[in-house]
Protein backbone atom coordinates (compact mmCIF):
# COMPACT_ATOMS: atom_id res chain seq x y z
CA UNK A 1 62.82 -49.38 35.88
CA UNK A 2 62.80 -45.65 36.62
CA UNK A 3 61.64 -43.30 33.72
CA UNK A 4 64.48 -41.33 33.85
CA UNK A 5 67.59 -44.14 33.08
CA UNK A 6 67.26 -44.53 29.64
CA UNK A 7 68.52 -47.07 27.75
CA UNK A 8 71.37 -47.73 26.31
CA UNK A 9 72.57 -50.16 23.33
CA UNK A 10 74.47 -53.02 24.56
CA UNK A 11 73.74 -52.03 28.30
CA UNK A 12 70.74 -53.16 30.82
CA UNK A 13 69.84 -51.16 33.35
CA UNK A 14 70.13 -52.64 37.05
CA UNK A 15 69.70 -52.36 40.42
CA UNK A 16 72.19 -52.06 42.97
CA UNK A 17 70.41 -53.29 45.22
CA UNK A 18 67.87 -55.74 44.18
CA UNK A 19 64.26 -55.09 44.86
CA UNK A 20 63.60 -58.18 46.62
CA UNK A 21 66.15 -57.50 49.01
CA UNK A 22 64.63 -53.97 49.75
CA UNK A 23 61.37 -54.89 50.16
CA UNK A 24 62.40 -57.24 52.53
CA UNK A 25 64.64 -55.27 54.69
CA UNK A 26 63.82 -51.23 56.11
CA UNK A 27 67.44 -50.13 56.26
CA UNK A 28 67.47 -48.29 52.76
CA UNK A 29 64.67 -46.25 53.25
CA UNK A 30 65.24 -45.46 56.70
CA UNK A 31 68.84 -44.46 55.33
CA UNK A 32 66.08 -42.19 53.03
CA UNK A 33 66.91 -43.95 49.54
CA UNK A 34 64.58 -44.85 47.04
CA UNK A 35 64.38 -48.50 45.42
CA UNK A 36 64.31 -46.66 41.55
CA UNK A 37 67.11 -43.51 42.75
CA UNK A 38 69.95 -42.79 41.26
CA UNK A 39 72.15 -44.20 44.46
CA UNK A 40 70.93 -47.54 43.61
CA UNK A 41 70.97 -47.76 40.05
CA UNK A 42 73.87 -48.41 37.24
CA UNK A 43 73.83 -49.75 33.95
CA UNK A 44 75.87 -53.34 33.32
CA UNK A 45 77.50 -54.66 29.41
CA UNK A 46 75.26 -57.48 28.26
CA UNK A 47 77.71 -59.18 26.43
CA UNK A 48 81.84 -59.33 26.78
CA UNK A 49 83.58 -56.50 24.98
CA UNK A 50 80.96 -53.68 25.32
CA UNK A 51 83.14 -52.20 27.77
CA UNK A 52 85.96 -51.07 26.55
CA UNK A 53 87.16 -50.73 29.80
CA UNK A 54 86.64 -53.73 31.62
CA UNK A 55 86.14 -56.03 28.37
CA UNK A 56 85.42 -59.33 30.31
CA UNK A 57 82.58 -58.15 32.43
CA UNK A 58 79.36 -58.85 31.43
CA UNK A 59 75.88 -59.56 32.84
């Protein structure tokens, strides 16, 4: 995971895109992303009700 996400309580860090899918494919890079950027990274709840938002979404 890239240095820069940190982490969060309650939240894992993830890929957008998962890494076995980019190295397996060229299109992201050619479309000049990186596999650790912020354009393919987000942070997910690890259990139902950490987001007080969407309360049923979890990992």
């Amino acid at each position: 995971m890239p240095s820069w996400m940190t982490t969060r309580k309650g939240w894992q860090r993830h890929h957008l895109i998962p890494v076995s899918v980019w190295n397996k494919y060229s299109i992201p890079q050619e479309a000049g992303m990186n596999v650790n950027g912020a354009t393919n990274m987000t942070y997910l709840p690890v259990a139902q009700g950490i987001d007080l938002v969407n309360p049923n979404s979890s990992l």
